[in-house]
N, C-alpha and C. Protein backbone atom coordinates (compact mmCIF):
# COMPACT_ATOMS: atom_id res chain seq x y z
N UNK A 1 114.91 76.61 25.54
CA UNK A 1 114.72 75.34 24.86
C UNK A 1 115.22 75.47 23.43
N UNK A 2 115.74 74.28 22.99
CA UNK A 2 116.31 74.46 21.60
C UNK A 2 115.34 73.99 20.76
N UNK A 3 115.12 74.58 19.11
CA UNK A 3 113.94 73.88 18.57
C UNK A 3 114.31 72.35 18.23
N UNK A 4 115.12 71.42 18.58
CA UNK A 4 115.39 70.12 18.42
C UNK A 4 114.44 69.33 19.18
N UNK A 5 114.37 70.04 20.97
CA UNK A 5 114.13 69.66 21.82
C UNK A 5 112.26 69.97 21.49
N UNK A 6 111.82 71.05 21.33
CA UNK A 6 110.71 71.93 20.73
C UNK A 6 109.48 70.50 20.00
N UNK A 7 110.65 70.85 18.79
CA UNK A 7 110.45 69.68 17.68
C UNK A 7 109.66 68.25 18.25
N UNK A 8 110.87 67.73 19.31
CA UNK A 8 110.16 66.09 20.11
C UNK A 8 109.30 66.45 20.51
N UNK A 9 109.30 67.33 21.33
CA UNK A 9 107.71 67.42 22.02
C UNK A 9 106.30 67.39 21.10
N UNK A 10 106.56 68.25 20.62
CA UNK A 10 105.25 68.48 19.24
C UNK A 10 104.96 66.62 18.69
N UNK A 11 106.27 66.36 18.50
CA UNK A 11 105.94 65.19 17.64
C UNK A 11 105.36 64.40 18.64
N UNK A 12 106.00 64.11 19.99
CA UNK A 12 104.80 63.31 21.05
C UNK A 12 103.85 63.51 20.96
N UNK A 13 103.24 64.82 21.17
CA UNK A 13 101.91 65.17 21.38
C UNK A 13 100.91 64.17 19.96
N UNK A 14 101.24 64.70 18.91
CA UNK A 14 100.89 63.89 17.84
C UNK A 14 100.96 62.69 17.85
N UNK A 15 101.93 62.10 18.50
CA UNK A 15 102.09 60.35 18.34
C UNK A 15 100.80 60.34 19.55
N UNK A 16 100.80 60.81 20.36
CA UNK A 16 99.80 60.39 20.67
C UNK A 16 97.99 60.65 20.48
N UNK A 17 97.71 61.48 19.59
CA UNK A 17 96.35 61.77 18.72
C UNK A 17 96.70 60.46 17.97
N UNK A 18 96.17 60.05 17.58
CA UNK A 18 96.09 58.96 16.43
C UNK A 18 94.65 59.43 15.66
N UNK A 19 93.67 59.55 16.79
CA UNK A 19 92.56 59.36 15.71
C UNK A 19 91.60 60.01 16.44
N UNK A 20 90.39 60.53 16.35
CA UNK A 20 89.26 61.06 16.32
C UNK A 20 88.34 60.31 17.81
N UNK A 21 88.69 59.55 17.31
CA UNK A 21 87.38 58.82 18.36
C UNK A 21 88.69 58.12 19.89
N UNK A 22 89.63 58.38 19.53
CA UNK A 22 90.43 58.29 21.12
C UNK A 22 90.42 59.54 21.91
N UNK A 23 89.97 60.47 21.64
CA UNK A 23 89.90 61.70 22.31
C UNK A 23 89.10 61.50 23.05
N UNK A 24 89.49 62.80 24.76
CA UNK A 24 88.61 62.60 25.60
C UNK A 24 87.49 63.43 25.56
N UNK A 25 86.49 64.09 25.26
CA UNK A 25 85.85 65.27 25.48
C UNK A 25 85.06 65.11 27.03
N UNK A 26 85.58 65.90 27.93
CA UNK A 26 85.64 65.85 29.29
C UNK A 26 85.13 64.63 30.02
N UNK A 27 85.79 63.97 29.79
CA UNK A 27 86.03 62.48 30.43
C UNK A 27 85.13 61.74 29.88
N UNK A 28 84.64 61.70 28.92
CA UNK A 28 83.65 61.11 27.72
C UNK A 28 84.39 60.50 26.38
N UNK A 29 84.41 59.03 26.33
CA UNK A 29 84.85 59.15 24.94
C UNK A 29 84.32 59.32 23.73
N UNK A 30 84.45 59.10 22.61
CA UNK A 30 83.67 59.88 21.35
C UNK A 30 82.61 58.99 21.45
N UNK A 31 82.29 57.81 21.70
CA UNK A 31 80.85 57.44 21.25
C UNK A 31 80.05 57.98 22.45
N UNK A 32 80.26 57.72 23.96
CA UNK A 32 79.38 58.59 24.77
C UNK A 32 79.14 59.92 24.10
N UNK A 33 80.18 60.57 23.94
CA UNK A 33 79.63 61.78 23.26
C UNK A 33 78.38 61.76 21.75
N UNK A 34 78.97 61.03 21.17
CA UNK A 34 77.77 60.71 20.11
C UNK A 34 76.71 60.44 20.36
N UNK A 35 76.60 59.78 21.93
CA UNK A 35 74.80 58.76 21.98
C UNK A 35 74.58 60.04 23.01
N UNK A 36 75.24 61.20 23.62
CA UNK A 36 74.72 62.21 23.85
C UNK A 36 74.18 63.31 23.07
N UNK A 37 74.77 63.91 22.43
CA UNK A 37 74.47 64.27 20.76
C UNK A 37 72.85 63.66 20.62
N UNK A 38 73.15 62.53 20.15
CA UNK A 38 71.66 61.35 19.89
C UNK A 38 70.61 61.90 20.33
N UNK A 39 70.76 62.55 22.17
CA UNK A 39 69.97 62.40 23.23
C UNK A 39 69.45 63.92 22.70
N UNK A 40 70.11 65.11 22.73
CA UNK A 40 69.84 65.81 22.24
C UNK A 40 69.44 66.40 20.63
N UNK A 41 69.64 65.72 19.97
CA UNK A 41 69.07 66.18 19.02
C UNK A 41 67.60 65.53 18.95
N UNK A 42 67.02 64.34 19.80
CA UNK A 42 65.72 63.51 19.99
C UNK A 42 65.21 64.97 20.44
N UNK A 43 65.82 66.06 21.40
CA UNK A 43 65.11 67.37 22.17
C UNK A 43 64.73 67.92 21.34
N UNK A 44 66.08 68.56 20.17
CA UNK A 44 65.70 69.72 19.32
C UNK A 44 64.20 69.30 18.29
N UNK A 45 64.40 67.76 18.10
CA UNK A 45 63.43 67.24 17.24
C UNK A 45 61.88 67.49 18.06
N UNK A 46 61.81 67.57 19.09
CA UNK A 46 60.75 67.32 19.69
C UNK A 46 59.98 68.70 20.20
N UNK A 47 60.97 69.50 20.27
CA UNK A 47 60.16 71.06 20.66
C UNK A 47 60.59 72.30 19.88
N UNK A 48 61.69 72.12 18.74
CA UNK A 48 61.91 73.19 17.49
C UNK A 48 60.83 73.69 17.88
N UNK A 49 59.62 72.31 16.72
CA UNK A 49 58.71 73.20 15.68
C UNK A 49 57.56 74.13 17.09
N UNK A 50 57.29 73.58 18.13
CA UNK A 50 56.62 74.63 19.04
C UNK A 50 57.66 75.64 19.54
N UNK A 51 57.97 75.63 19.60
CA UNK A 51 59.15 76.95 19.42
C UNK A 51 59.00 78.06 18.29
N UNK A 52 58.80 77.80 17.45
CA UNK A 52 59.06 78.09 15.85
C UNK A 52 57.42 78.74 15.91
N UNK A 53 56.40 77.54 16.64
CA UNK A 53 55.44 78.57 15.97
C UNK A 53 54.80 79.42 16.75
N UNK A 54 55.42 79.26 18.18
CA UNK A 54 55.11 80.07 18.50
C UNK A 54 55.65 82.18 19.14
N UNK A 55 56.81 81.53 17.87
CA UNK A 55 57.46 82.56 18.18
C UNK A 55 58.46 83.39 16.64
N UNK A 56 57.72 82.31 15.65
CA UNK A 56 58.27 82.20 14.35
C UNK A 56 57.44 83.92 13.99
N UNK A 57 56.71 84.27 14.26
CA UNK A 57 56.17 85.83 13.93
C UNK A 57 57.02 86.98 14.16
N UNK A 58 57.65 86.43 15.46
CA UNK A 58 58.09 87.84 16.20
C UNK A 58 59.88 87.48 15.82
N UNK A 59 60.37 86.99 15.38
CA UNK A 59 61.21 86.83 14.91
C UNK A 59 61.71 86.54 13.62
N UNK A 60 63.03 86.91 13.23
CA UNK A 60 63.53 87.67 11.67
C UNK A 60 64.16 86.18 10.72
N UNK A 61 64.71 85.52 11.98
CA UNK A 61 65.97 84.48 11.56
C UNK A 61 65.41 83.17 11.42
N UNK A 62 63.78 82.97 11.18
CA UNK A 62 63.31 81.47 11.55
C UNK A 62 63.79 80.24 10.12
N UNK A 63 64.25 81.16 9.29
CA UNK A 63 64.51 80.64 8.11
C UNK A 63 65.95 80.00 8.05
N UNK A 64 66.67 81.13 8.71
CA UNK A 64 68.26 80.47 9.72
C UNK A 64 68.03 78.82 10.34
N UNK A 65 66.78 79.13 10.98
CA UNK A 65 66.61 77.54 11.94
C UNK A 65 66.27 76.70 11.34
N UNK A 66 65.48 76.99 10.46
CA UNK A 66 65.01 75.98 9.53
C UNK A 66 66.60 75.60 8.57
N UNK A 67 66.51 75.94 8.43
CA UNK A 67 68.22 75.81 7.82
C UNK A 67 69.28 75.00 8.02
N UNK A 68 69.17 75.38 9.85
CA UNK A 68 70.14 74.70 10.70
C UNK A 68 69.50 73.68 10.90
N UNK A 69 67.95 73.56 10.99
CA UNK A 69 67.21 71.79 11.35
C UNK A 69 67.70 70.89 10.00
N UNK A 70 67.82 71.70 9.05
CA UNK A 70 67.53 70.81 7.64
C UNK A 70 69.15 70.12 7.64
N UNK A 71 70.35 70.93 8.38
CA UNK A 71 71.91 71.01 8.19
C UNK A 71 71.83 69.58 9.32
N UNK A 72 71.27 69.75 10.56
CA UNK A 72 71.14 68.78 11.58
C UNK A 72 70.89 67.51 11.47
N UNK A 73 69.72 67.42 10.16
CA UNK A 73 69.00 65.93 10.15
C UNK A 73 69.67 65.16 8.66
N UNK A 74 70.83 66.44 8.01
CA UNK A 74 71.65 65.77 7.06
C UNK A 74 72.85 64.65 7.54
N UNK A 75 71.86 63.44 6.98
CA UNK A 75 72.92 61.82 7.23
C UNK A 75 74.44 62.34 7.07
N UNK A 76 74.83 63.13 5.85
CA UNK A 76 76.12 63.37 5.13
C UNK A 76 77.21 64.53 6.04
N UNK A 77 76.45 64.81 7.00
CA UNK A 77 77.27 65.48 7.63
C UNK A 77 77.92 64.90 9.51
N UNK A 78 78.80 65.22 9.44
CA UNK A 78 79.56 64.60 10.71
C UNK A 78 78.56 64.51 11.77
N UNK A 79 78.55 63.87 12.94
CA UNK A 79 77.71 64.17 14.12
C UNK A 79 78.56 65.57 14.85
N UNK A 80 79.86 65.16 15.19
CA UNK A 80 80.48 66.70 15.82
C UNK A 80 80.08 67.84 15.46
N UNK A 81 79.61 67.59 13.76
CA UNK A 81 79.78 69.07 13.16
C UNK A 81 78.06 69.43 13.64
N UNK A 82 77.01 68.17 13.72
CA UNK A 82 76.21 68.48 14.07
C UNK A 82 75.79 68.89 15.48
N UNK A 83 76.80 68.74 16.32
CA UNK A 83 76.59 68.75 17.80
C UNK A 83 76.90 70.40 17.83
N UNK A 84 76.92 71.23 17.21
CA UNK A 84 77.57 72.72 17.42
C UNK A 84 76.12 73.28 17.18
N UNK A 85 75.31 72.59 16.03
CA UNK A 85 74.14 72.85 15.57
C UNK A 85 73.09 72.84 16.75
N UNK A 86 72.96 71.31 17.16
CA UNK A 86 72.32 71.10 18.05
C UNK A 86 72.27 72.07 19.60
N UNK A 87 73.49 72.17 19.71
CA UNK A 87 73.63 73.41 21.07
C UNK A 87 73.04 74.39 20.78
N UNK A 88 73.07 75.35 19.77
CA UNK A 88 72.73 76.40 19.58
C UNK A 88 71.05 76.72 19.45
N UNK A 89 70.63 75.48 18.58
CA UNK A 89 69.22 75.25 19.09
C UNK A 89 68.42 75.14 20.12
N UNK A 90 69.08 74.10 21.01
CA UNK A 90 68.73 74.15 22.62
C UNK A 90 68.58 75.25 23.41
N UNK A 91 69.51 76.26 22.72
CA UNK A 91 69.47 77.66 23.08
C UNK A 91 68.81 78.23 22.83
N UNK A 92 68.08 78.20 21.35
CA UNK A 92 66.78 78.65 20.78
C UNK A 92 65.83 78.37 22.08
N UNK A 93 65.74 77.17 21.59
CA UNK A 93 64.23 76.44 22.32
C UNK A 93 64.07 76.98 23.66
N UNK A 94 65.19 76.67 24.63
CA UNK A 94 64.97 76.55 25.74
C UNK A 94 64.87 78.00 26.61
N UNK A 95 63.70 78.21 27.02
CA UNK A 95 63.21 79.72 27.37
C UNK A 95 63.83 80.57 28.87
N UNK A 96 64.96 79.56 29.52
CA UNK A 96 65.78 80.21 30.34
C UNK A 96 66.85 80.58 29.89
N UNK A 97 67.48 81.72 29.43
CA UNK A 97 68.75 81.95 28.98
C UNK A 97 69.30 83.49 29.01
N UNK A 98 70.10 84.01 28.68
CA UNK A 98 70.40 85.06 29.00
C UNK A 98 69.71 86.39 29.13
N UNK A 99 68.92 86.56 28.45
CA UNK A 99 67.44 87.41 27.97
C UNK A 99 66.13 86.70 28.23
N UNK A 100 65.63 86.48 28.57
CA UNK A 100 64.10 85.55 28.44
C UNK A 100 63.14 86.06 27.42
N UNK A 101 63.14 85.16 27.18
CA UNK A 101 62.09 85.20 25.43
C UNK A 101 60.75 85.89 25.84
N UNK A 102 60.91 86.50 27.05
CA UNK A 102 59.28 86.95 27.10
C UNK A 102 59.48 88.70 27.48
N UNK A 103 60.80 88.73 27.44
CA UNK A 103 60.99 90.17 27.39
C UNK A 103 60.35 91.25 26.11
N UNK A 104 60.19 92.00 26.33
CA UNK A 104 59.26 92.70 24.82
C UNK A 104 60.51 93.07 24.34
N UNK A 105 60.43 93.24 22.88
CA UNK A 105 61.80 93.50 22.15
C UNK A 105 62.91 92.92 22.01
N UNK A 106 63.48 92.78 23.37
CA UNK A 106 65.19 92.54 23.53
C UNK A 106 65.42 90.53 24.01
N UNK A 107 63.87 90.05 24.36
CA UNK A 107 63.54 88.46 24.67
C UNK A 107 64.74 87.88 23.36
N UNK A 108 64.46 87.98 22.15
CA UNK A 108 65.45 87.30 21.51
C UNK A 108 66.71 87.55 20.68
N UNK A 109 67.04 88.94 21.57
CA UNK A 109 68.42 89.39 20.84
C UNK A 109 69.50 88.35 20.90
N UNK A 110 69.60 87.51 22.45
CA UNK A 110 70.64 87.02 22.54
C UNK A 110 70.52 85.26 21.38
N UNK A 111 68.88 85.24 21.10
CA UNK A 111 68.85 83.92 20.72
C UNK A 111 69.54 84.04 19.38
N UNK A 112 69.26 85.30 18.49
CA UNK A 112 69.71 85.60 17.46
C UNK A 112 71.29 85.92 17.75
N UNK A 113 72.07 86.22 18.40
CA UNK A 113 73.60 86.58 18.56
C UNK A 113 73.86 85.06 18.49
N UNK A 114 74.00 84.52 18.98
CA UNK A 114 73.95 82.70 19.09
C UNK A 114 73.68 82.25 17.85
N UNK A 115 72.89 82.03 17.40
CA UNK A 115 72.32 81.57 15.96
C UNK A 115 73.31 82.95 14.87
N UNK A 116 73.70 83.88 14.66
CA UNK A 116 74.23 84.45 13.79
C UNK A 116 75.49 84.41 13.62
N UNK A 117 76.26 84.00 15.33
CA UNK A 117 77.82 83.50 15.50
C UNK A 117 77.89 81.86 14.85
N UNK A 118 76.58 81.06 14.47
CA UNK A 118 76.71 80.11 14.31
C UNK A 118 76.96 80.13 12.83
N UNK A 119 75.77 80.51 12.04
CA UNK A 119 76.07 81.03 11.00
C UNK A 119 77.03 81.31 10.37
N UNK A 120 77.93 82.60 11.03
CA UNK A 120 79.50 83.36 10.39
C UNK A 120 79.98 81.80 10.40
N UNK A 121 80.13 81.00 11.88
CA UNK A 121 80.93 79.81 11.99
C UNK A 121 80.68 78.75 10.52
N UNK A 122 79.88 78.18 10.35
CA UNK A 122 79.56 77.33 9.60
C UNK A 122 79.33 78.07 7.75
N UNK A 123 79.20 79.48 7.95
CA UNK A 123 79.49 80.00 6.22
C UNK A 123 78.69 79.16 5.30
N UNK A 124 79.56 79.38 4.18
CA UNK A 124 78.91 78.52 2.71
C UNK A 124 78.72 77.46 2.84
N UNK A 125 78.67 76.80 4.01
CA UNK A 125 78.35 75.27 3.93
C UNK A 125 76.61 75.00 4.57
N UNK A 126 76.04 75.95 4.68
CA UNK A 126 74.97 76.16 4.60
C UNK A 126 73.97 76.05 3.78
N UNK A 127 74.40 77.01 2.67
CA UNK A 127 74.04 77.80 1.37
C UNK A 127 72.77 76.68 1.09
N UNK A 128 73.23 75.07 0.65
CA UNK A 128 71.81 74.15 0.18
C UNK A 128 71.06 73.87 0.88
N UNK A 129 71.19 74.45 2.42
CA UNK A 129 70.01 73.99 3.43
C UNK A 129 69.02 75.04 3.36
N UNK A 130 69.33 76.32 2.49
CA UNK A 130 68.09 77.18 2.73
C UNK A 130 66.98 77.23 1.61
N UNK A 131 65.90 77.68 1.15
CA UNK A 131 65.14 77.28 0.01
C UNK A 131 65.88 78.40 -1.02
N UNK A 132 65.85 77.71 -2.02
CA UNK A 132 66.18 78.40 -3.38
C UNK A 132 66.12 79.70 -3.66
N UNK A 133 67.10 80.01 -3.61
CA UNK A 133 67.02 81.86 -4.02
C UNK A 133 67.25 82.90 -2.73
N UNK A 134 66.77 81.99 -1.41
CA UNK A 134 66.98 83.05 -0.15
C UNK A 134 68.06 83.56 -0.01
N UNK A 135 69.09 82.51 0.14
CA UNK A 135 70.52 83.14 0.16
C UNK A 135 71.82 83.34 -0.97
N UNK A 136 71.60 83.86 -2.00
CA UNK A 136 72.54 84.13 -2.88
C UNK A 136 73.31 85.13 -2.87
């Protein structure tokens, strides 16, 4: 292929993105996806904090979640960007998952690998969701 030919293609592909909310995310368009989002974050809202307390002892990172709840329920931030949030929580919460939270020791290694890949992901844009001074 010659890059002339290269070139058109690329530029189709683009002519046809226009915008954000014409995308398919697996046969969903962006607002289904949003009032799903919706649906789930009503979850994370509803069983975090029993989650949290009852397991906020035996674990290192609850200040991470709190973090990520405070990043979640910020108006100023995208819903997409919040839907990465929201998954990873569900993962928290929800006590079937790769390890089971009732294993002694190793129950929440994987919840923390999840929540710490989220973390690296999302970086300094964190930083004002945690209380003053934790993370500098």
């Amino acid at each position: 292929m010659n890059d002339e030919k290269i070139a058109s293609e690329v530029e189709d592909i683009f002519n046809d993105i226009s915008d954000l909310n014409e995308l398919d995310f697996g046969n969903k368009k962006s607002i289904d996806t949003e009032e799903d989002f919706k649906i789930k974050a009503e979850f994370v809202e509803e069983n975090l904090w029993a989650k949290l307390e009852k397991s906020g002892k035996k674990i290192s990172f609850a200040k991470d979640i709190l973090a990520l709840y405070k990043y979640m329920k910020d108006p100023f931030v995208k819903w997409y960007r919040k839907a990465i949030v929201v998954a990873a929580l569900i993962y928290f919460i929800v006590p079937v998952d790769a390890i089971p939270d009732i294993t002694p020791l190793f129950g929440y290694l994987d919840d923390m690998g999840v929540i710490a890949a989220l973390l690296k992901y999302l970086g300094s844009e964190l930083i004002p969701y945690y209380p003053s001074g934790y993370r500098s």
